[in-house]
C-alpha atoms as a PDB file:
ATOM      1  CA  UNK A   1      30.991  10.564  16.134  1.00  0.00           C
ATOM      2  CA  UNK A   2      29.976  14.275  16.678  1.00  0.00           C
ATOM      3  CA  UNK A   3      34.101  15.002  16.540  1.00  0.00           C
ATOM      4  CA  UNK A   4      34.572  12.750  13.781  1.00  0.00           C
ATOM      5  CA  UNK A   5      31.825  14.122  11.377  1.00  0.00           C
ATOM      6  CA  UNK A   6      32.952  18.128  11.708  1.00  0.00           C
ATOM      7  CA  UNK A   7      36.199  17.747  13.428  1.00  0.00           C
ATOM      8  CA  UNK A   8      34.661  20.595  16.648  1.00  0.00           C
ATOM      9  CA  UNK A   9      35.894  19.923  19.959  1.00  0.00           C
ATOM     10  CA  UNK A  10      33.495  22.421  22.159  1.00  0.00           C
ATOM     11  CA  UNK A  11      30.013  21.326  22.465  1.00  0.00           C
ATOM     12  CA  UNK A  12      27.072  23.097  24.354  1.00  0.00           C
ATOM     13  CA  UNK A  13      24.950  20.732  26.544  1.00  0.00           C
ATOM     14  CA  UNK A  14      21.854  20.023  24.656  1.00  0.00           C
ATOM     15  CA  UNK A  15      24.400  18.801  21.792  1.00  0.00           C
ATOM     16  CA  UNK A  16      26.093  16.545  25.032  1.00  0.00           C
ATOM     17  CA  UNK A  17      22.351  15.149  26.060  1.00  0.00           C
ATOM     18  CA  UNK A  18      21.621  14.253  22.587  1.00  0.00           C
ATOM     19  CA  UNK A  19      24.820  12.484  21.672  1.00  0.00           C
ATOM     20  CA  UNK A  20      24.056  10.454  24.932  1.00  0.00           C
ATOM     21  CA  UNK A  21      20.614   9.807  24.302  1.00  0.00           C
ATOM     22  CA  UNK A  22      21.805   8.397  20.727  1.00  0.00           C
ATOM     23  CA  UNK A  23      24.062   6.336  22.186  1.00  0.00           C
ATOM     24  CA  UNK A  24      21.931   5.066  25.299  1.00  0.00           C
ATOM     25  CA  UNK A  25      19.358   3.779  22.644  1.00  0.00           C
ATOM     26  CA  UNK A  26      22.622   2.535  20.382  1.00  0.00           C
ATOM     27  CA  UNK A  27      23.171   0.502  23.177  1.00  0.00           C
ATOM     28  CA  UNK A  28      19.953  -0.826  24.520  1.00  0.00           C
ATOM     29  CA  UNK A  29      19.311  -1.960  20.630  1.00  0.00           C
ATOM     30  CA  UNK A  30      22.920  -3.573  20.725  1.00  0.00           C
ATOM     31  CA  UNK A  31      22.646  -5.641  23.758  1.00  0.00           C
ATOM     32  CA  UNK A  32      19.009  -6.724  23.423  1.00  0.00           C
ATOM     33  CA  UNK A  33      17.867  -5.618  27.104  1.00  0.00           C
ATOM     34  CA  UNK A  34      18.875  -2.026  29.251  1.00  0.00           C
ATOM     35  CA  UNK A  35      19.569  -3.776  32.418  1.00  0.00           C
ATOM     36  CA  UNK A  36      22.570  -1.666  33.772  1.00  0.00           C
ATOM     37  CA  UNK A  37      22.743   1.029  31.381  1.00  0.00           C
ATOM     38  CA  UNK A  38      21.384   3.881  32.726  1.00  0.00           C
ATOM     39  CA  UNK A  39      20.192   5.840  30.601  1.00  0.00           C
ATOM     40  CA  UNK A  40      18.717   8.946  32.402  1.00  0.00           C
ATOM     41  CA  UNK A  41      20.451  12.160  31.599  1.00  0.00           C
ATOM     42  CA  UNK A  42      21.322  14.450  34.871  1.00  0.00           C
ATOM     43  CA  UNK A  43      21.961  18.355  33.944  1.00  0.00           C
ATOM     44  CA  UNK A  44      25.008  17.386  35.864  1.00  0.00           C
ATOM     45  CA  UNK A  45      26.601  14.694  33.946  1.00  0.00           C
ATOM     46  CA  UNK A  46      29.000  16.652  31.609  1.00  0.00           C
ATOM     47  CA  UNK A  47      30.179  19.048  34.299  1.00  0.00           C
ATOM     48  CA  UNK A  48      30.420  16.662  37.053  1.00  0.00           C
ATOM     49  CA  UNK A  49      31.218  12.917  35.817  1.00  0.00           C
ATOM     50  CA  UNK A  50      32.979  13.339  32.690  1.00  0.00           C
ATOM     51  CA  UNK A  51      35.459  16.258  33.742  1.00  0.00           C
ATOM     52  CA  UNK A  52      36.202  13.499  36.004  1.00  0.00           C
ATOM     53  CA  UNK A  53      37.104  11.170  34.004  1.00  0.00           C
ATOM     54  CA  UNK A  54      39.286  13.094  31.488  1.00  0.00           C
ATOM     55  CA  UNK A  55      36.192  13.358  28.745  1.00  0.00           C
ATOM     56  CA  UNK A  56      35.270  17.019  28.650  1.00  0.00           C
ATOM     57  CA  UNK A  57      36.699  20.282  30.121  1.00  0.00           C
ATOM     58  CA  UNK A  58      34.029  22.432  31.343  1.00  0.00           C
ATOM     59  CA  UNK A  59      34.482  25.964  29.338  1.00  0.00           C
ATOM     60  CA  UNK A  60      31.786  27.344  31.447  1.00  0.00           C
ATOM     61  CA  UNK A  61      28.007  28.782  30.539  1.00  0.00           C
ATOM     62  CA  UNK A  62      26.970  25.150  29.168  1.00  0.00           C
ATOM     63  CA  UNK A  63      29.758  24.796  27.114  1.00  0.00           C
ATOM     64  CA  UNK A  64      32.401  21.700  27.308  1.00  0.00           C
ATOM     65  CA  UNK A  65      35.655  20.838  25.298  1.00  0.00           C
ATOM     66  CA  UNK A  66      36.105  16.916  24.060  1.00  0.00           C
ATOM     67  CA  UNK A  67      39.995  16.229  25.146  1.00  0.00           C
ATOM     68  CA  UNK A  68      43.104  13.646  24.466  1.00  0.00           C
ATOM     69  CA  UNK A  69      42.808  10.835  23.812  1.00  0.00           C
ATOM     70  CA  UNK A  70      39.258  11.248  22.406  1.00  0.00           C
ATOM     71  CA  UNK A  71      40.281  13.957  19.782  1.00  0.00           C
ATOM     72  CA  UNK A  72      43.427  12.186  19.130  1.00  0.00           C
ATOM     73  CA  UNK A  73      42.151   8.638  18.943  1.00  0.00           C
ATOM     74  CA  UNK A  74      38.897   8.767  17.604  1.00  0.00           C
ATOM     75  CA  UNK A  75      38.867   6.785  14.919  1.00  0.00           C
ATOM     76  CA  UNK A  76      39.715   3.983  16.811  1.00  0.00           C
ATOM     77  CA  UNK A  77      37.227   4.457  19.472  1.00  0.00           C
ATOM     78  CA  UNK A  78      34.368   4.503  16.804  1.00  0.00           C
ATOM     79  CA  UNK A  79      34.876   1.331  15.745  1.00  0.00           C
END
């Protein structure tokens, strides 16, 4: 949603933590329960686990770029 609202790709950490957070409580409200979701956020999550999985680019100094397919597809992830 971040990308969608203001079209930026690079985001600094706390703005990665709070996007999670949102969507951690987005998702315990959605299924009714938290069992399996997690939910804790690990100063390494956005340079570790999602550069691994083709989410962010780490930029370096706390700062990470969103990539393809999440720029390019976004709309249709949101919904």
């Amino acid at each position: 949603m971040e990308y969608a609202n203001n079209n930026k790709s690079v985001f600094t950490d706390a703005k990665v933590r709070k996007c999670y957070e949102k969507f951690v409580t987005y998702m315990k409200n959605y299924l009714g329960h938290e069992l399996h979701i997690g939910g804790k956020y690990y100063d390494a999550y956005p340079s570790r686990n999602l550069p691994k999985y083709g989410v962010l680019k780490v930029l370096g100094n706390q700062q990470y770029e969103l990539l393809k397919p999440y720029t390019e597809y976004f709309r249709t992830l949101i919904k």
